[in-house]
PDB file of N, CA and C in Angstrom:
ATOM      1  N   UNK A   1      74.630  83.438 308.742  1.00  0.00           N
ATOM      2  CA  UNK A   1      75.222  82.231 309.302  1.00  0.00           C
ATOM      3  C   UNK A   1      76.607  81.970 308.711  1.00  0.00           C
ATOM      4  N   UNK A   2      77.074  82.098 307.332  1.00  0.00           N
ATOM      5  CA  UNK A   2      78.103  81.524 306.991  1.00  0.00           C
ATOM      6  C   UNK A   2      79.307  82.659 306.830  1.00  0.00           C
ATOM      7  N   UNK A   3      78.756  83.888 307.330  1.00  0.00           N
ATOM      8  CA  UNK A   3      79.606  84.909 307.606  1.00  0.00           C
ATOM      9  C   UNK A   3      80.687  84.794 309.018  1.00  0.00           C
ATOM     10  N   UNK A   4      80.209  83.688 309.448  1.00  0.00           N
ATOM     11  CA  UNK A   4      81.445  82.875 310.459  1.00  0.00           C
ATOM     12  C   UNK A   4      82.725  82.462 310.055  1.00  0.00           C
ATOM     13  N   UNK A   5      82.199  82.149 308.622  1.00  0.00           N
ATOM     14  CA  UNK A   5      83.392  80.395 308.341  1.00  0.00           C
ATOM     15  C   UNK A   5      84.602  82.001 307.915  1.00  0.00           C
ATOM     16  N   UNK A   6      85.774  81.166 308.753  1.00  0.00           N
ATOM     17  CA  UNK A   6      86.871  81.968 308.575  1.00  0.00           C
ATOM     18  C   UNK A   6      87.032  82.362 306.937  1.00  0.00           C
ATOM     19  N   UNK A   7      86.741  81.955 305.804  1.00  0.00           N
ATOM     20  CA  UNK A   7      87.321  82.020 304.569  1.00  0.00           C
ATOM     21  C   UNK A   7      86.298  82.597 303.999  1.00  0.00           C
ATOM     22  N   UNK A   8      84.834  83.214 304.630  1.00  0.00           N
ATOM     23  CA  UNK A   8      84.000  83.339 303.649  1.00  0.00           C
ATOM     24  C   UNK A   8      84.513  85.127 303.300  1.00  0.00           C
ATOM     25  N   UNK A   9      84.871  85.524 303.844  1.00  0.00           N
ATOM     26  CA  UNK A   9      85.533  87.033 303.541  1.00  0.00           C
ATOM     27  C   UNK A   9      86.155  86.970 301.971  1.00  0.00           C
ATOM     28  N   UNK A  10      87.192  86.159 301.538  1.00  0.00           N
ATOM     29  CA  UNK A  10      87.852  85.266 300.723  1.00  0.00           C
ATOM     30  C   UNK A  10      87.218  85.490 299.608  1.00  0.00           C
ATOM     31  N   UNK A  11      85.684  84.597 299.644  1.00  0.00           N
ATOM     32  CA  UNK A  11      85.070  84.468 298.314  1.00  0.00           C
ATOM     33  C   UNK A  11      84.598  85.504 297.182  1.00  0.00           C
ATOM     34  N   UNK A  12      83.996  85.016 295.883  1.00  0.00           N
ATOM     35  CA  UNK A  12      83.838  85.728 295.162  1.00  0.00           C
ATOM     36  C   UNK A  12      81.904  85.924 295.818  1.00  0.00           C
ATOM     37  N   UNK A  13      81.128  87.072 294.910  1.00  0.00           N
ATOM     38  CA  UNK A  13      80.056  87.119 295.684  1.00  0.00           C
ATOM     39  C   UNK A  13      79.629  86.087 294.637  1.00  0.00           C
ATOM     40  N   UNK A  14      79.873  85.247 293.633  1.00  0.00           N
ATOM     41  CA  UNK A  14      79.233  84.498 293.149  1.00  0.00           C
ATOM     42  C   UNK A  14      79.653  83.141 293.776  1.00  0.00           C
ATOM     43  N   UNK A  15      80.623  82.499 294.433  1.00  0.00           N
ATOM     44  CA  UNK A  15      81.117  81.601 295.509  1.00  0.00           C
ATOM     45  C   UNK A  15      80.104  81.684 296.575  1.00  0.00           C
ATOM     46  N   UNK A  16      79.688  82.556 297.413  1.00  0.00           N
ATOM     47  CA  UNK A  16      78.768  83.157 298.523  1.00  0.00           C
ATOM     48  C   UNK A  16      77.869  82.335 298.663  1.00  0.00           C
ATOM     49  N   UNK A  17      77.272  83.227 296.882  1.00  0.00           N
ATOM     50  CA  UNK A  17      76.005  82.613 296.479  1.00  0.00           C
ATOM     51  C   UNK A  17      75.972  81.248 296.509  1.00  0.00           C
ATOM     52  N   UNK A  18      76.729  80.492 295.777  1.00  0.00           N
ATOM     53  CA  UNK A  18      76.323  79.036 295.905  1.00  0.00           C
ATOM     54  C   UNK A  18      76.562  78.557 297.255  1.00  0.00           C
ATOM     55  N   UNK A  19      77.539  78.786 298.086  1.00  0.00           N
ATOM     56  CA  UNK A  19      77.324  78.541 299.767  1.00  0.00           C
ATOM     57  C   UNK A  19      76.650  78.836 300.493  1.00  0.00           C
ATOM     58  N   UNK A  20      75.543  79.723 300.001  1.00  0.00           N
ATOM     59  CA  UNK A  20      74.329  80.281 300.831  1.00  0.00           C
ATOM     60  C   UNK A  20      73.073  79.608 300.680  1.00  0.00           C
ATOM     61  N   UNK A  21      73.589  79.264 299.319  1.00  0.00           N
ATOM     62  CA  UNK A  21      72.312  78.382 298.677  1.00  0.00           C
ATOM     63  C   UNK A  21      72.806  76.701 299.242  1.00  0.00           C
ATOM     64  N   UNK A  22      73.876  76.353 299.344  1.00  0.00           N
ATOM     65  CA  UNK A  22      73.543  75.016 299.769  1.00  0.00           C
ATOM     66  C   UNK A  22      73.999  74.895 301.284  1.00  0.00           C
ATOM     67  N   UNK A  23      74.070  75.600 302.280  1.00  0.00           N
ATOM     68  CA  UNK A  23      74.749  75.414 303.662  1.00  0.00           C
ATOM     69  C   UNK A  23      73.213  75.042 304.127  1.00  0.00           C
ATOM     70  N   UNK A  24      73.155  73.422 305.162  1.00  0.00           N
ATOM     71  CA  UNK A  24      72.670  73.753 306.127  1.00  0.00           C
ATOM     72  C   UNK A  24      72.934  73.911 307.479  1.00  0.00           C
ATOM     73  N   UNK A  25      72.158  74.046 307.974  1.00  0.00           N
ATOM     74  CA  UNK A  25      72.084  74.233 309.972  1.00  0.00           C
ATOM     75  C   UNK A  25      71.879  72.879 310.283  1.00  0.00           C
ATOM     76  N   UNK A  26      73.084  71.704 311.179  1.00  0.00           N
ATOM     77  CA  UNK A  26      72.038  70.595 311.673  1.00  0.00           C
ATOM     78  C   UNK A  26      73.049  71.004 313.438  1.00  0.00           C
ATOM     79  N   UNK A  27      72.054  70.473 313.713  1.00  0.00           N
ATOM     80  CA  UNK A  27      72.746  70.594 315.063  1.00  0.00           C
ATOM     81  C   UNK A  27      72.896  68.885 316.002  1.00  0.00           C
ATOM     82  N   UNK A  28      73.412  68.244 316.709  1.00  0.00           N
ATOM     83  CA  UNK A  28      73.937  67.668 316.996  1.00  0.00           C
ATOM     84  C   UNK A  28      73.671  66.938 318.219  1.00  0.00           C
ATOM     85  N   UNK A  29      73.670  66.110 319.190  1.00  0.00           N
ATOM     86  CA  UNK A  29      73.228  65.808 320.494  1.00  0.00           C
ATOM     87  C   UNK A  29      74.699  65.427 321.016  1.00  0.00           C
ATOM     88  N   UNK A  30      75.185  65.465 322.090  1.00  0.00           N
ATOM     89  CA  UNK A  30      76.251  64.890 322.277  1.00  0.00           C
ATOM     90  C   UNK A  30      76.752  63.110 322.306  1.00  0.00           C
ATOM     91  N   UNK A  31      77.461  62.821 321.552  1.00  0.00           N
ATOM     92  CA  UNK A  31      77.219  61.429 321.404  1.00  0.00           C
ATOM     93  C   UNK A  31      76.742  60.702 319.594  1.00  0.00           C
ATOM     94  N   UNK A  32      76.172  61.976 319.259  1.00  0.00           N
ATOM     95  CA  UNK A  32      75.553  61.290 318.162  1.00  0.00           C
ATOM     96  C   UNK A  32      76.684  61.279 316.849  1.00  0.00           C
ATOM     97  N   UNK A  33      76.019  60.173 316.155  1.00  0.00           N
ATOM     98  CA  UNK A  33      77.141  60.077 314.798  1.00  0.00           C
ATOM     99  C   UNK A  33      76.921  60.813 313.665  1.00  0.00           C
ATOM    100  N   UNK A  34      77.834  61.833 313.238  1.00  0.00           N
ATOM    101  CA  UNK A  34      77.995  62.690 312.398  1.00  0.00           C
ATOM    102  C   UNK A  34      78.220  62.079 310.792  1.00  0.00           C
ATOM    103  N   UNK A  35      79.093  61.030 311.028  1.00  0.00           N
ATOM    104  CA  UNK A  35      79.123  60.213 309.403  1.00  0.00           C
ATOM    105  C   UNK A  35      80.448  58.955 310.119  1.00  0.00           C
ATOM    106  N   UNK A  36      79.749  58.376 309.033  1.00  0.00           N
ATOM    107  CA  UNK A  36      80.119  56.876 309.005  1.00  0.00           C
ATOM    108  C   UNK A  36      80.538  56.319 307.549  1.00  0.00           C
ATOM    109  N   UNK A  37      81.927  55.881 307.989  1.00  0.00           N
ATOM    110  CA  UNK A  37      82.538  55.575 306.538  1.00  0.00           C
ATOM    111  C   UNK A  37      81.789  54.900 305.642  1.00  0.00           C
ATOM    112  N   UNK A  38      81.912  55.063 304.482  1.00  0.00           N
ATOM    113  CA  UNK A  38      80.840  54.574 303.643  1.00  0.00           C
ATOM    114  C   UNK A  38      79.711  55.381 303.078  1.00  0.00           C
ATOM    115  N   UNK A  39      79.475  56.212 303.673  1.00  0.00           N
ATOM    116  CA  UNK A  39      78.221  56.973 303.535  1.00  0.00           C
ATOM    117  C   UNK A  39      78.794  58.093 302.329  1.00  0.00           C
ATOM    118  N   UNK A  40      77.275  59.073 302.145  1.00  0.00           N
ATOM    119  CA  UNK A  40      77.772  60.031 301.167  1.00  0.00           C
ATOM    120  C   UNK A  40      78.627  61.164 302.054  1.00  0.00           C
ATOM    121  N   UNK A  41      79.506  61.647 301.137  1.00  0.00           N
ATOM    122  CA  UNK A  41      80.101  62.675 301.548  1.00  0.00           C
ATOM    123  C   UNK A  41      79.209  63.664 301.919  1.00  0.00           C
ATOM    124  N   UNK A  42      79.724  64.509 303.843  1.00  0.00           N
ATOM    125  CA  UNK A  42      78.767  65.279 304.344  1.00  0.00           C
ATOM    126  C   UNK A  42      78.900  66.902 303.472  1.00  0.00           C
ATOM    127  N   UNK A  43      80.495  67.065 302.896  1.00  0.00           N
ATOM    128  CA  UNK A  43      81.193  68.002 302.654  1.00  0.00           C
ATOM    129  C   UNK A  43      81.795  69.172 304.048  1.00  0.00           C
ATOM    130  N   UNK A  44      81.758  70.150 303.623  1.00  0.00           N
ATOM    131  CA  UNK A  44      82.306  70.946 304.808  1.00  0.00           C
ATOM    132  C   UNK A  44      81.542  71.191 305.968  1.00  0.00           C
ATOM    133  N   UNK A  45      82.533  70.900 307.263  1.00  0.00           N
ATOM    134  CA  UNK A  45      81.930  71.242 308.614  1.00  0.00           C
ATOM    135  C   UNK A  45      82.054  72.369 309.017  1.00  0.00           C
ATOM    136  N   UNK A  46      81.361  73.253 309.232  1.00  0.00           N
ATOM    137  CA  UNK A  46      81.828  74.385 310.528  1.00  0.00           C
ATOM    138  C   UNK A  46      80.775  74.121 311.459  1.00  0.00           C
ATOM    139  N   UNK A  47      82.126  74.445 312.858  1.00  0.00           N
ATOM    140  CA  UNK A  47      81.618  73.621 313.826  1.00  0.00           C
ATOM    141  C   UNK A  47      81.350  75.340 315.153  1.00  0.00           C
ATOM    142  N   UNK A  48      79.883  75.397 314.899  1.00  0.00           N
ATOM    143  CA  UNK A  48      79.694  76.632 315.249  1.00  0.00           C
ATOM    144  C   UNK A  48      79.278  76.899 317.121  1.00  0.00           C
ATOM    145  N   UNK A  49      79.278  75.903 317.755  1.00  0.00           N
ATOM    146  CA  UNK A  49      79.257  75.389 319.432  1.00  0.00           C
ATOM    147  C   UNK A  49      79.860  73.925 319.881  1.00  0.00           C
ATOM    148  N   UNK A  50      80.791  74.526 320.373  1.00  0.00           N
ATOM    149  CA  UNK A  50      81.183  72.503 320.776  1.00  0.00           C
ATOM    150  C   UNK A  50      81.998  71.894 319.763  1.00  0.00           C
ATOM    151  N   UNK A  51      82.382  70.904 320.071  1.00  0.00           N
ATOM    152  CA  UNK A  51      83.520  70.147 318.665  1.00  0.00           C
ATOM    153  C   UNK A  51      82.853  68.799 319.087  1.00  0.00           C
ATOM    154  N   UNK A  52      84.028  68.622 318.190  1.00  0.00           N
ATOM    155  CA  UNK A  52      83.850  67.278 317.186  1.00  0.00           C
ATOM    156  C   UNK A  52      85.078  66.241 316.989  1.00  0.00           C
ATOM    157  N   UNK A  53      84.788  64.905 317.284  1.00  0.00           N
ATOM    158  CA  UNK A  53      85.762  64.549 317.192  1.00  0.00           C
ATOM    159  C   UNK A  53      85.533  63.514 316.230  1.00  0.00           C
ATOM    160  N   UNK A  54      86.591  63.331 314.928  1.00  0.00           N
ATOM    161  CA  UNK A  54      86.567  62.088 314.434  1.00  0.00           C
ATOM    162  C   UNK A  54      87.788  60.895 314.644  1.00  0.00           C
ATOM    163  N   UNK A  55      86.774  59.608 314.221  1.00  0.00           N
ATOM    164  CA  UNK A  55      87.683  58.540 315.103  1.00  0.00           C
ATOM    165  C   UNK A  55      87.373  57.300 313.821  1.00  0.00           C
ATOM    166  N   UNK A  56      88.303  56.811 314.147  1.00  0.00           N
ATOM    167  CA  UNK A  56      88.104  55.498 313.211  1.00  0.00           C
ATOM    168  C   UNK A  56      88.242  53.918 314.492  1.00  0.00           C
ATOM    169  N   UNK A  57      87.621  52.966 314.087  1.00  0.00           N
ATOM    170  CA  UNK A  57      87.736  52.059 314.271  1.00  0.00           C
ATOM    171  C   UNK A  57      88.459  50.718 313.766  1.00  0.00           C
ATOM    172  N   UNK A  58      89.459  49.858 314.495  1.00  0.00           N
ATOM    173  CA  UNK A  58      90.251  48.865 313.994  1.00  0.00           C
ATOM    174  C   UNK A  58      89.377  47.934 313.664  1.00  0.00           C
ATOM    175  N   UNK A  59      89.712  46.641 313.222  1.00  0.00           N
ATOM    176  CA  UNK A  59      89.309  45.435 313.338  1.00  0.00           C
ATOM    177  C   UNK A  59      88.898  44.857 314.637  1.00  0.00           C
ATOM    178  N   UNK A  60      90.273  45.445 315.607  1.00  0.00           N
ATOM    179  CA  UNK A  60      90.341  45.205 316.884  1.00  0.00           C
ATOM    180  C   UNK A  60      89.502  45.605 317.989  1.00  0.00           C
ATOM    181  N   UNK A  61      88.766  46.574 317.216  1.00  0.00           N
ATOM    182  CA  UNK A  61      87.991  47.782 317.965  1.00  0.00           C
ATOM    183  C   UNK A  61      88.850  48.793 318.919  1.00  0.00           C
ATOM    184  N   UNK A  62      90.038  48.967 318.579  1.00  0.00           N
ATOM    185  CA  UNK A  62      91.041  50.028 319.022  1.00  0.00           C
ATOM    186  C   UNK A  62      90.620  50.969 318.814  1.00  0.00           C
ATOM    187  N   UNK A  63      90.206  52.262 318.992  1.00  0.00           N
ATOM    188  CA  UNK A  63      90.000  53.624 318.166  1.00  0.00           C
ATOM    189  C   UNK A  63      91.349  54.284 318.325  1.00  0.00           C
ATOM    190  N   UNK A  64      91.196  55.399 316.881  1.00  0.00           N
ATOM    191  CA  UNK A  64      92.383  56.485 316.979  1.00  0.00           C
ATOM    192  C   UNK A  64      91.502  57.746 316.471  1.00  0.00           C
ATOM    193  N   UNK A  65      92.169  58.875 317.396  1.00  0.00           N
ATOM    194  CA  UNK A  65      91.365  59.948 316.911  1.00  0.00           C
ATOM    195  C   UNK A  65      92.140  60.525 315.586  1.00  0.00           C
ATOM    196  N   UNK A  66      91.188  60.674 314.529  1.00  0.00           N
ATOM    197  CA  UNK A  66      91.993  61.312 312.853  1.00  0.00           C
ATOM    198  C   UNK A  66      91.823  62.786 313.343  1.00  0.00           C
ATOM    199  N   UNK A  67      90.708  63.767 313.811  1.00  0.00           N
ATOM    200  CA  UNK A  67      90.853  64.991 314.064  1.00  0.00           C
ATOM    201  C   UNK A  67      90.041  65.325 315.456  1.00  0.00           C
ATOM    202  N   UNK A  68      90.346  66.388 315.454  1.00  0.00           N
ATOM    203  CA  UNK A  68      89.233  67.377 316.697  1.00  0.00           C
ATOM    204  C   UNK A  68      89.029  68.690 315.810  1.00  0.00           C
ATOM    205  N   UNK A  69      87.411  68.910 315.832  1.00  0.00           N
ATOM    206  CA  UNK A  69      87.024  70.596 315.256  1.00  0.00           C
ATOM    207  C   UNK A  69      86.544  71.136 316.524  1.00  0.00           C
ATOM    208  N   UNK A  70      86.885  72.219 316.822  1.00  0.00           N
ATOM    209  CA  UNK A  70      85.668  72.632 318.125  1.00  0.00           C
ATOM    210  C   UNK A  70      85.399  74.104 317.368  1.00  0.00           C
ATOM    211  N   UNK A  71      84.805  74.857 318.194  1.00  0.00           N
ATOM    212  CA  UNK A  71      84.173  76.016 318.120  1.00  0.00           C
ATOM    213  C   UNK A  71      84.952  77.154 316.897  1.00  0.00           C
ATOM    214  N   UNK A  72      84.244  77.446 315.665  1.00  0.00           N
ATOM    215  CA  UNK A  72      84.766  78.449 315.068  1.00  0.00           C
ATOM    216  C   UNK A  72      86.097  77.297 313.974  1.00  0.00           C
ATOM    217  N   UNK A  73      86.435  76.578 314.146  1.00  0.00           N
ATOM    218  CA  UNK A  73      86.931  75.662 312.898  1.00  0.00           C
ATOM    219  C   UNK A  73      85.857  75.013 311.864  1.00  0.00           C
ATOM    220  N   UNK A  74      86.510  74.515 310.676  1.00  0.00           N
ATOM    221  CA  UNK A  74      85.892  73.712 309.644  1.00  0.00           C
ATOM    222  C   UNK A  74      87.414  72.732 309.578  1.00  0.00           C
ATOM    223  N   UNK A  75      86.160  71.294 308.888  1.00  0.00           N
ATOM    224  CA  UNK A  75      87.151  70.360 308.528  1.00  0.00           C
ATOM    225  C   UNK A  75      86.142  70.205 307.210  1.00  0.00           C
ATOM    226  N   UNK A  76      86.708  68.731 306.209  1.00  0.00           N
ATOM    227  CA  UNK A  76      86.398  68.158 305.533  1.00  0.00           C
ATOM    228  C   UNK A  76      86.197  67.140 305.322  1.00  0.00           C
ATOM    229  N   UNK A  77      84.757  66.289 305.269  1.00  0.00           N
ATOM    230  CA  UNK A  77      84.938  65.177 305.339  1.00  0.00           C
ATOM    231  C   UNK A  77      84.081  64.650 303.874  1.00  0.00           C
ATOM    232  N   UNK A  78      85.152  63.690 303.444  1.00  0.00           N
ATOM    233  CA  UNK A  78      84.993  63.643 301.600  1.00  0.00           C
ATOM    234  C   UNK A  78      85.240  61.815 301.527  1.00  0.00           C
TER     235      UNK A  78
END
């Protein structure tokens, strides 16, 4: 599975290891909320079908989109 993420070529095999040991698989419904400010950090996304968009909300309830991941990217959300 994590022989996708563009950078895992990169690592050391002891880096691997700990990304092998903590990556999971969640998969997603369209619509559903991925994280919500406040919460614990999800850490790294790879976004392995479909994207993703993150958005923040005003006071006003304006939204602005902060990113788009789709297929074969990672972001960070910390």
């Amino acid at each position: 599975m994590n022989r996708d993420i563009p950078f895992y070529q990169y690592l050391t095999d002891s880096q691997k290891d700990i990304l092998d040991r903590s990556t999971q698989q969640i998969s997603y419904q369209k619509g559903q909320m991925v994280h919500r400010h406040g919460e614990a950090c999800v850490g790294i996304i790879f976004v392995r079908k479909g994207r993703l968009s993150f958005f923040a909300l005003s006071e006003e309830g304006r939204e602005i989109t902060i990113l788009r991941a789709k297929t074969g990217q990672t972001c960070v959300l910390s």
